[in-house]
Protein backbone atom coordinates (compact mmCIF):
# COMPACT_ATOMS: atom_id res chain seq x y z
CA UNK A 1 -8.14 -4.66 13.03
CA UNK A 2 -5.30 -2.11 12.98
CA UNK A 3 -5.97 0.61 10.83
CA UNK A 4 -1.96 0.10 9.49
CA UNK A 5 -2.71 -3.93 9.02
CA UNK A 6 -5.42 -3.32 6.59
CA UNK A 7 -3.74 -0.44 4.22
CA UNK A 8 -1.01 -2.76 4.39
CA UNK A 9 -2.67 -5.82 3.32
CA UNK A 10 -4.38 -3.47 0.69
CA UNK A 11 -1.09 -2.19 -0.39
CA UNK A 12 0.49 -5.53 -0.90
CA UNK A 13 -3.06 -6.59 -2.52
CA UNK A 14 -2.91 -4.28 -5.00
CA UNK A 15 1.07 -4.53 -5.85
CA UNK A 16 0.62 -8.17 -6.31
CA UNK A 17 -2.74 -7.84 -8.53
CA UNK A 18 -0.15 -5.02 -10.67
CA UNK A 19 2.13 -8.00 -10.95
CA UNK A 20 4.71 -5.44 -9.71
CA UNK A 21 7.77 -5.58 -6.92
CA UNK A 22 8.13 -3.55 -3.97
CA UNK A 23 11.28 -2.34 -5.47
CA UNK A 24 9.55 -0.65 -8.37
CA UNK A 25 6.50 0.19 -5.69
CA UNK A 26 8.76 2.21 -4.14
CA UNK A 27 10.48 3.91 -6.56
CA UNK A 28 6.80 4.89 -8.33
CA UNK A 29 6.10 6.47 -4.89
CA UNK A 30 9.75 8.13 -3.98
CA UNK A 31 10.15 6.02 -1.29
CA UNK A 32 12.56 3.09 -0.09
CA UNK A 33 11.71 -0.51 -0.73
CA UNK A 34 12.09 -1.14 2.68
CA UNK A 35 9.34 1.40 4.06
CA UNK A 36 7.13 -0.55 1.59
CA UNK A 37 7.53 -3.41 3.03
CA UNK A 38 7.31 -2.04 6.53
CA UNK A 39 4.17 -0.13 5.07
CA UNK A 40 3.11 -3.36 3.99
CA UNK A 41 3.45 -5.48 7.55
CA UNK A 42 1.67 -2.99 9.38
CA UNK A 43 4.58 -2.20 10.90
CA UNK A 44 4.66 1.90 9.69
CA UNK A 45 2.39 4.93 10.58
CA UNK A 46 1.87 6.22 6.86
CA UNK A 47 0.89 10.03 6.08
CA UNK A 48 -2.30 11.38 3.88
CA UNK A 49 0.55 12.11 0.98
CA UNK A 50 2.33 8.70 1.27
CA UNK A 51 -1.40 7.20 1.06
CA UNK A 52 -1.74 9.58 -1.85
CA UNK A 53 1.56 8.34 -3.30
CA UNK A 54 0.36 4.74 -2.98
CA UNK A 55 -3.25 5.16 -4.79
CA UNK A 56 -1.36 7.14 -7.54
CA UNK A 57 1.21 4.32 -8.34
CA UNK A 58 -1.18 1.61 -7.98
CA UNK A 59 -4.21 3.26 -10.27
CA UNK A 60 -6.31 2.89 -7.08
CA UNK A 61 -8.82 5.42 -5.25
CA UNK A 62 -7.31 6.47 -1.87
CA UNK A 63 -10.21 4.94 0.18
CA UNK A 64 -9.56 1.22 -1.60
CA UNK A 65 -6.45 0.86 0.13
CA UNK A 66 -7.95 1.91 3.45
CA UNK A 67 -10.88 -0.82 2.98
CA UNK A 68 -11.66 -3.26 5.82
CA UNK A 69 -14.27 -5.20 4.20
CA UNK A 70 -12.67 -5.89 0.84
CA UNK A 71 -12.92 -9.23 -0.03
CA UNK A 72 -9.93 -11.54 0.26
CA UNK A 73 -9.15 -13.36 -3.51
């Protein structure tokens, strides 16, 4: 799998489990709601600081949001 289809499955994981939107997502991380929601399609090349950004807003570790093996709920 595509390394940007599985941060962005993560990344929607995780924003749904925080019962949050991608509107306030994206304003935690500085960043438009719609390059979350390309982020989260697998549809955008993201940066080490825009990962960075994500694990902050979401209370995650970096690496969870990179996972391939986590397991689907």
């Amino acid at each position: 799998m595509d390394i940007r289809d599985v941060f962005g499955k993560n990344l929607k994981h995780y924003r749904l489990k925080s019962g949050i939107s991608q509107e306030a997502l994206a304003a935690k991380m500085g960043v438009d709601r719609a390059h979350v929601s390309a982020m989260e399609r697998g549809q955008q090349n993201v940066t080490i600081i825009t990962l960075w950004h994500a694990a902050l807003a979401l209370d995650v570790k970096p690496m969870a949001l990179l996972d391939d093996e986590r397991e689907e709920d």
